[in-house]
C-alpha atoms as a PDB file:
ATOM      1  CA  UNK A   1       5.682  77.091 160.195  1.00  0.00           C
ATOM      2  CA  UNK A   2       5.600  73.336 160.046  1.00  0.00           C
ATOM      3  CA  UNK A   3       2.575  71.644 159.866  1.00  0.00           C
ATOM      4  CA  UNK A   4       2.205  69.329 163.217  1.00  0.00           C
ATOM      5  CA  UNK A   5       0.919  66.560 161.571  1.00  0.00           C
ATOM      6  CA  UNK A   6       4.263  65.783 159.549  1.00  0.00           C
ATOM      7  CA  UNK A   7       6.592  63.505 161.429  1.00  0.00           C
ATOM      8  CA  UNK A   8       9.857  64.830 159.083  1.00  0.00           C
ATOM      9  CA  UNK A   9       9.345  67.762 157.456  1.00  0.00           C
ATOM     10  CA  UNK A  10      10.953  70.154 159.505  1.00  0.00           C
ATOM     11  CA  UNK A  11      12.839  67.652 161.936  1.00  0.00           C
ATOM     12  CA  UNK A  12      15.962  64.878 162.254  1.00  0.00           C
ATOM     13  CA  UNK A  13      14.806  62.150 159.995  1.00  0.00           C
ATOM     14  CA  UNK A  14      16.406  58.806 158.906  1.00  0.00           C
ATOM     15  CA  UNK A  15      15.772  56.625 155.987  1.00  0.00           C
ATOM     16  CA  UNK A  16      13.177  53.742 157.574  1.00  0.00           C
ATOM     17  CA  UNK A  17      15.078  49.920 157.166  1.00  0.00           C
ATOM     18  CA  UNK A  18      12.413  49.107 154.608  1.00  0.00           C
ATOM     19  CA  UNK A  19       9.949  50.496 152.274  1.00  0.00           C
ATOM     20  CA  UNK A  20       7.342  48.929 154.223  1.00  0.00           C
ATOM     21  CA  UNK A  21       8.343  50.628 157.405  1.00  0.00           C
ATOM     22  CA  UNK A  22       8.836  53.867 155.580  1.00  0.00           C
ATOM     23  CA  UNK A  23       6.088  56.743 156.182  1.00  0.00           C
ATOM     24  CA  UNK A  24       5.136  58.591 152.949  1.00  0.00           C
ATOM     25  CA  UNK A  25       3.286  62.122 154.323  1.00  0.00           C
ATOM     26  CA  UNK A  26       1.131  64.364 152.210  1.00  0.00           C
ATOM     27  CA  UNK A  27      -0.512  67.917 152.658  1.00  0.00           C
ATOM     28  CA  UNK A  28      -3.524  69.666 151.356  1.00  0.00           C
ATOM     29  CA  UNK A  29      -4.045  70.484 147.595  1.00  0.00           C
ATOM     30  CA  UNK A  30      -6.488  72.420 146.570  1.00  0.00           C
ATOM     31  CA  UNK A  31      -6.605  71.638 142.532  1.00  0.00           C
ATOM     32  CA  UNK A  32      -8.598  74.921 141.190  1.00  0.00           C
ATOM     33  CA  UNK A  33      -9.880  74.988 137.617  1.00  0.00           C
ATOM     34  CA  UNK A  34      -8.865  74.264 134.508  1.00  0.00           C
ATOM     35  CA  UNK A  35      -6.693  71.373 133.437  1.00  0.00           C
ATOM     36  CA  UNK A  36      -4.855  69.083 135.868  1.00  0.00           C
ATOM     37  CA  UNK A  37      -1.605  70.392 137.390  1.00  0.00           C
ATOM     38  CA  UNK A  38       1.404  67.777 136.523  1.00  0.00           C
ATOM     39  CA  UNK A  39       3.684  67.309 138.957  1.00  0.00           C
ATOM     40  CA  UNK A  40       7.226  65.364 138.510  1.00  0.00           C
ATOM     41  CA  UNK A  41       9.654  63.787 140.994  1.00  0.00           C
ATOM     42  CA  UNK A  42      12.762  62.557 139.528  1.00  0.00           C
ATOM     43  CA  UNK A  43      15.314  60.205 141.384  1.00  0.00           C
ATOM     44  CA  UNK A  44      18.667  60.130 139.137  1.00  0.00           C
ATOM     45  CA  UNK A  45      20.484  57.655 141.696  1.00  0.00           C
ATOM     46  CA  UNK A  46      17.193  55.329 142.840  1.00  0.00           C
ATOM     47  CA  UNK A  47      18.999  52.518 144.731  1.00  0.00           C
ATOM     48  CA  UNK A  48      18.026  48.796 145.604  1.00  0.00           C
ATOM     49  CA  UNK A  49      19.548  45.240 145.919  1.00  0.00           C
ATOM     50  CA  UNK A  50      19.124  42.331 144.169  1.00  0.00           C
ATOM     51  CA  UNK A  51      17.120  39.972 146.236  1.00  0.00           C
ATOM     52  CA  UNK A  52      19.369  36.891 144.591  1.00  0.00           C
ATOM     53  CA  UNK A  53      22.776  37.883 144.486  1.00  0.00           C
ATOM     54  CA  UNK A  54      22.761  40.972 147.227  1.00  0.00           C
ATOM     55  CA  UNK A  55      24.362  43.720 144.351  1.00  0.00           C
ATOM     56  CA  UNK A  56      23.399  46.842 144.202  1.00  0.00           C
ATOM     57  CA  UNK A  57      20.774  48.124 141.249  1.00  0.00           C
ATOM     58  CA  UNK A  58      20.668  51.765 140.300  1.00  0.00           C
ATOM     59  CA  UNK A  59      18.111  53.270 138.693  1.00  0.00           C
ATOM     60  CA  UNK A  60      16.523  56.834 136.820  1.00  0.00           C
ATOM     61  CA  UNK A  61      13.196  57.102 138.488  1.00  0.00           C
ATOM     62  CA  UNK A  62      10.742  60.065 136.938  1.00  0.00           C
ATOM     63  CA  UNK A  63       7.168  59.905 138.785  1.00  0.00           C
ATOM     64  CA  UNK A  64       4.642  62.196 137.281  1.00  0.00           C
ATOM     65  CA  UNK A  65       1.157  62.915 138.896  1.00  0.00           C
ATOM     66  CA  UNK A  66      -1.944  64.880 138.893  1.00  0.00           C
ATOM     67  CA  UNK A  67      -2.847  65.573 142.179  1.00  0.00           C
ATOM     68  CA  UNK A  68      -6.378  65.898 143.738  1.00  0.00           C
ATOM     69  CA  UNK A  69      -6.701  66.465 147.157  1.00  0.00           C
ATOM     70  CA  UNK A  70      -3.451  65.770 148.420  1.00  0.00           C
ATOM     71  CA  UNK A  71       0.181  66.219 147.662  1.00  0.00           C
ATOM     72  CA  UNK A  72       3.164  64.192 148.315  1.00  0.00           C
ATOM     73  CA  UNK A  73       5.552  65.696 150.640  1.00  0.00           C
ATOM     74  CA  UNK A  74       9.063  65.974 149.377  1.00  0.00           C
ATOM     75  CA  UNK A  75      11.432  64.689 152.266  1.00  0.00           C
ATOM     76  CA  UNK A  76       8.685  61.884 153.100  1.00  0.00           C
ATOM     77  CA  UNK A  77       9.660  60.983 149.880  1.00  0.00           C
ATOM     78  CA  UNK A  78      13.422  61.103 149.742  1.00  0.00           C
ATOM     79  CA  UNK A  79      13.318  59.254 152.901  1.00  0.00           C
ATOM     80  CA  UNK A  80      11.167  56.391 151.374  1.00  0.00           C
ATOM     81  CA  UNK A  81      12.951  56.027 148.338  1.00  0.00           C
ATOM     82  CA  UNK A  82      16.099  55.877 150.240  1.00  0.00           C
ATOM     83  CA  UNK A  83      14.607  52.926 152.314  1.00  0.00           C
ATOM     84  CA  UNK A  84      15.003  50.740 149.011  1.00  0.00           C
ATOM     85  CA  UNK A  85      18.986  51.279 149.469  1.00  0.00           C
ATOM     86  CA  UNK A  86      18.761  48.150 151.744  1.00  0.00           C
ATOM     87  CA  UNK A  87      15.841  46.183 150.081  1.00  0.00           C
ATOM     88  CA  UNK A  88      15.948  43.324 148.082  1.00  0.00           C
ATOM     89  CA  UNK A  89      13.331  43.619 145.258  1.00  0.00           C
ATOM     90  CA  UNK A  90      13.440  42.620 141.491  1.00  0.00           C
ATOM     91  CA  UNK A  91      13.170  46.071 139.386  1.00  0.00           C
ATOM     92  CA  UNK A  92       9.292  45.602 138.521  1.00  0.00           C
ATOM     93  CA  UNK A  93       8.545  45.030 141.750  1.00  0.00           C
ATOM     94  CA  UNK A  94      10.556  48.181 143.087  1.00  0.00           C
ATOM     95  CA  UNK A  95       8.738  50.118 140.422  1.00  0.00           C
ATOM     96  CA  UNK A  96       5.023  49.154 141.649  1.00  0.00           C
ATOM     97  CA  UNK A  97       5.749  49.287 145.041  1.00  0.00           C
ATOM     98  CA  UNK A  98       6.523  52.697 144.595  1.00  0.00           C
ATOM     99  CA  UNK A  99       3.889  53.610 142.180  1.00  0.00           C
ATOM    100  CA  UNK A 100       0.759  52.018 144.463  1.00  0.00           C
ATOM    101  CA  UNK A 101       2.631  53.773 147.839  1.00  0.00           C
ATOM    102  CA  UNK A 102       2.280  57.172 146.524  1.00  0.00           C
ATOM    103  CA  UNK A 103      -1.335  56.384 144.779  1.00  0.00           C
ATOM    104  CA  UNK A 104      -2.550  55.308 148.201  1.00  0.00           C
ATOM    105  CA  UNK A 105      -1.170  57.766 149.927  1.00  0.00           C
ATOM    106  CA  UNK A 106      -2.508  60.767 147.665  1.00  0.00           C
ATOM    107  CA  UNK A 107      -5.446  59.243 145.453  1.00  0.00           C
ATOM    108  CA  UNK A 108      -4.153  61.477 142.768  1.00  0.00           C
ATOM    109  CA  UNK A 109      -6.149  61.744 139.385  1.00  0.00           C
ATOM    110  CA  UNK A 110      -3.664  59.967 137.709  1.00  0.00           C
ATOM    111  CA  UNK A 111      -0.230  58.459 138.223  1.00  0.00           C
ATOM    112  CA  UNK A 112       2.817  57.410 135.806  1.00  0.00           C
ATOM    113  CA  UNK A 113       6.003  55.743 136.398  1.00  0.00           C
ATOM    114  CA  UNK A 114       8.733  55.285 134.764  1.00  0.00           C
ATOM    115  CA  UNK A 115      11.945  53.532 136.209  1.00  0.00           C
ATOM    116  CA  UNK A 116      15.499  53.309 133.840  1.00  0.00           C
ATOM    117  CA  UNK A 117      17.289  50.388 135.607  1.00  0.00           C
ATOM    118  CA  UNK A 118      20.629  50.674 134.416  1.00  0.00           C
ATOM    119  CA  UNK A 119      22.478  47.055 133.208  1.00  0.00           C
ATOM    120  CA  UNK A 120      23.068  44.281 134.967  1.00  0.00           C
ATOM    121  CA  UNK A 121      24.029  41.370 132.773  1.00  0.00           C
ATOM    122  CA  UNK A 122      24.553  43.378 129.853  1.00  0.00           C
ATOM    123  CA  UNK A 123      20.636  44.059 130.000  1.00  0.00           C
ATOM    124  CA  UNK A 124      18.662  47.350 130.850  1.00  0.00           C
ATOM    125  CA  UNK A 125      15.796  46.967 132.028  1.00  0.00           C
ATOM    126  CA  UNK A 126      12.571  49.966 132.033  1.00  0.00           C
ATOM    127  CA  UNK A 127       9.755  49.517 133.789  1.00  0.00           C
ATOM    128  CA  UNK A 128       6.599  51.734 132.939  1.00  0.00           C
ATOM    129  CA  UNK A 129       3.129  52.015 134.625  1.00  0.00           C
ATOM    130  CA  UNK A 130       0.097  54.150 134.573  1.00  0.00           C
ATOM    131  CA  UNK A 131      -2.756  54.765 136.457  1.00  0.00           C
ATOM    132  CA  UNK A 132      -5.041  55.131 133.328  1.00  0.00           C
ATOM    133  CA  UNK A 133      -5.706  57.673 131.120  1.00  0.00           C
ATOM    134  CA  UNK A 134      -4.263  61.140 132.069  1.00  0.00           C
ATOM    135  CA  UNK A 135      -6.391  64.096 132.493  1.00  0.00           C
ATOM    136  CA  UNK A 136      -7.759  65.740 129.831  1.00  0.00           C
ATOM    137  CA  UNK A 137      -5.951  69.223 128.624  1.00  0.00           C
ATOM    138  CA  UNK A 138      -3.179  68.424 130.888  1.00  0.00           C
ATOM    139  CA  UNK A 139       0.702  69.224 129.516  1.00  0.00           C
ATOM    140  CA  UNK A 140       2.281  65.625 129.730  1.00  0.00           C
ATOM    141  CA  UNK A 141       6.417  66.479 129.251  1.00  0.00           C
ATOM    142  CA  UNK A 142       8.379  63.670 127.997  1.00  0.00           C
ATOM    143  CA  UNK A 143      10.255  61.519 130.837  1.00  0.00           C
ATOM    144  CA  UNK A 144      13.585  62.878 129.646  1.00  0.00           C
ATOM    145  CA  UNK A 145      15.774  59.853 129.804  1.00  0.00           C
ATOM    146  CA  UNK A 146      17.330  58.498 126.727  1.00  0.00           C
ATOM    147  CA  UNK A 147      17.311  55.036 126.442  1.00  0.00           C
ATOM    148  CA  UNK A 148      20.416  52.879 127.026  1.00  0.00           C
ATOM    149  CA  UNK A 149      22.722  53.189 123.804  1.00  0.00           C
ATOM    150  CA  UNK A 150      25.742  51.246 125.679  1.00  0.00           C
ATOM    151  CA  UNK A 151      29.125  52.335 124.517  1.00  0.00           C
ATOM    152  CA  UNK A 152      28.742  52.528 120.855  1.00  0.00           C
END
């Protein structure tokens, strides 16, 4: 059963033309005791454009919350991190966009980022960001993407 307030979950979606038009959904969490549930999204083939030149960026992206009240919903998310495929944005500002949307849209106890932009120029470049301190107790797993060692 779908829940009638999602727009996509459930139905024929497509990618918004920009992050700004994109909807990001949540549902209901309810937390329980003990430490803070982690939980991890991880985008492999993140996709954006260069605002100067038009070329295409790739990027690793691993987002890691602890939820509170509400959860991110899955597809919502696919579909608004595939609305950067069109978007011109330097990486850093990719990175925080993404990193306030979901924070707004779930006020989670605490938020991390971490984005692996893979070369252009002959220069990675990995952009990090945090919320704050994460919960106490909770189990933090390494982000799990080597950095760039080039060729050699």
């Amino acid at each position: 059963m779908t829940d009638p307030t999602l727009t996509q979950l459930g139905r024929d979606s497509r990618p918004a033309a920009s992050p700004e038009e994109a909807p990001l959904e949540t549902v209901p969490f309810a937390p329980g005791e003990g430490p803070a549930a982690i939980v991890r999204f991880t985008c492999p083939e993140f996709t954006s454009l260069c605002p100067v030149t038009g070329q295409p960026d790739f990027a690793h992206i691993v987002l890691d919350y602890a939820p509170a009240g509400r959860l991110v919903e899955s597809k919502s998310l696919k579909l608004f991190l595939t609305s950067f495929r069109n978007h011109g944005a330097f990486h850093e500002d990719c990175t925080l966009t993404i990193a306030r949307r979901v924070m707004a849209a779930t006020q989670p106890r605490w938020l991390r980022i971490g984005a692996f932009w893979y070369p252009r120029g002959g220069i990675p470049i990995d952009v990090f960001w945090q919320s704050g301190e994460p919960p106490a107790g909770a189990f933090l797993p390494e982000m799990g993407v080597p950095p760039y060692r080039g060729r050699g």
